[in-house]
Protein backbone atom coordinates (compact mmCIF):
# COMPACT_ATOMS: atom_id res chain seq x y z
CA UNK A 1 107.01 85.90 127.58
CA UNK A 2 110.60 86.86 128.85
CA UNK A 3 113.25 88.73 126.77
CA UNK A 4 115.09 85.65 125.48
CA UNK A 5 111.80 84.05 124.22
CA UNK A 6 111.16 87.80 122.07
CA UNK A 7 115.04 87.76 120.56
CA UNK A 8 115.06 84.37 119.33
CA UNK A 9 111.28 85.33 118.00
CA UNK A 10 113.11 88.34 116.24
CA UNK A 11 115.63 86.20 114.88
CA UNK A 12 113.64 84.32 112.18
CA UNK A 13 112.52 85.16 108.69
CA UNK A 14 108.71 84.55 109.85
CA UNK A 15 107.24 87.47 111.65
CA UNK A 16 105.78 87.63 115.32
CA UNK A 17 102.47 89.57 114.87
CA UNK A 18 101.50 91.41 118.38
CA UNK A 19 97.93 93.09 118.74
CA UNK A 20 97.62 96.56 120.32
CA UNK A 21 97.71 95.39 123.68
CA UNK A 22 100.62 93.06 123.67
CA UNK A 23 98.81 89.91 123.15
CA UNK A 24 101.08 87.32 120.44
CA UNK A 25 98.82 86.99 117.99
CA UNK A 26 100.90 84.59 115.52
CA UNK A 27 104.83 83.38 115.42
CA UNK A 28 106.61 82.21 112.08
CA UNK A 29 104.20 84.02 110.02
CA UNK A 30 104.90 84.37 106.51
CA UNK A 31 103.93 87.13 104.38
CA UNK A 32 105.17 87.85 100.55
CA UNK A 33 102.36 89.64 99.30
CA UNK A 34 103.25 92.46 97.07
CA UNK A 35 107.06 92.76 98.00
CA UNK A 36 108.82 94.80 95.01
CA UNK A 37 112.75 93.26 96.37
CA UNK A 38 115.47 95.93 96.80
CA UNK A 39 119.17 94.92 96.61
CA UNK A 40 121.04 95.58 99.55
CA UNK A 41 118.34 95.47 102.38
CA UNK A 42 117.36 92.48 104.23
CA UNK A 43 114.29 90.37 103.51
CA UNK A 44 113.27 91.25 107.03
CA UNK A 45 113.42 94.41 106.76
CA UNK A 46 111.33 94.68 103.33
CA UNK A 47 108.79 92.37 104.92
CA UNK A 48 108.16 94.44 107.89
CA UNK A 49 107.68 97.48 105.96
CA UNK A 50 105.42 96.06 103.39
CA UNK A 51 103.79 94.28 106.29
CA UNK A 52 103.63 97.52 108.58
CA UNK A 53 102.19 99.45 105.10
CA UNK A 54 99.45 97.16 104.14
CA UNK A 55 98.03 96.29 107.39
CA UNK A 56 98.14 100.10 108.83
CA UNK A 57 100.25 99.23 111.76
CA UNK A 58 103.88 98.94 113.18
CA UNK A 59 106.12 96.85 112.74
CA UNK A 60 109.74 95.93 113.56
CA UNK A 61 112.51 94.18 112.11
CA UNK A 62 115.97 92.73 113.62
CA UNK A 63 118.77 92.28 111.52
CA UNK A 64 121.53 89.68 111.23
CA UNK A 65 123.96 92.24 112.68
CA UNK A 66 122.06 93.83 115.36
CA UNK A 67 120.22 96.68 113.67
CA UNK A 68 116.71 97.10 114.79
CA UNK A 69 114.06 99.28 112.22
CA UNK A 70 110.90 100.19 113.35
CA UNK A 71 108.27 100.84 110.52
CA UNK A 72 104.62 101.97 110.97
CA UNK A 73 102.82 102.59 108.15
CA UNK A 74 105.22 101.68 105.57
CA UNK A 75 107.16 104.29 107.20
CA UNK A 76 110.56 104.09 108.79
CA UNK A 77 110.52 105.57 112.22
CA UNK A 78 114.02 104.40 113.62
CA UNK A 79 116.51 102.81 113.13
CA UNK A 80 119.08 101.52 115.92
C-alpha cells in the first residue's frame, strides 16, 4: 500500500484498523460506541481516542487541516 493510498485512507470519517504487524485489517470502519461528544474537537479525533481506549491499542487521527494525533490507550501521545 503506497503513501497516497494511506492519506486518502486517513481522510475519511471511517477508520483504517491496522494489526500489530502492519497488516489492514478493515477500511471505512465505523465505530460510535460509547462516545461522550466534546465541542470543539473533531469527530475523528474523539473516535480514535475512544477507539484507541476501549480496544487497548493505538490509534491515529488526521484532521481536516493537517493535524495528526496519535492516541494509545485513550491517551494522547502527540500531536503534529
Amino acid at each position: 500500500m503506497d503513501e497516497q493510498v494511506l492519506v486518502n485512507l486517513a481522510k475519511g470519517q471511517e477508520g483504517t484498523v491496522f494489526d500489530a504487524t502492519g497488516k489492514l485489517l478493515a477500511c471505512h470502519a465505523r465505530f460510535t460506541a460509547g462516545i461522550e461528544w466534546k465541542p470543539g474537537v473533531s469527530a475523528r479525533h474523539q473516535l480514535a481516542r475512544r477507539f484507541s481506549e476501549m480496544t487497548n491499542t493505538t490509534a491515529f487521527a488526521a484532521g481536516r487541516y493537517g493535524t495528526v494525533t496519535l492516541y494509545h490507550q485513550g491517551k494522547e501521545l502527540i500531536c503534529i
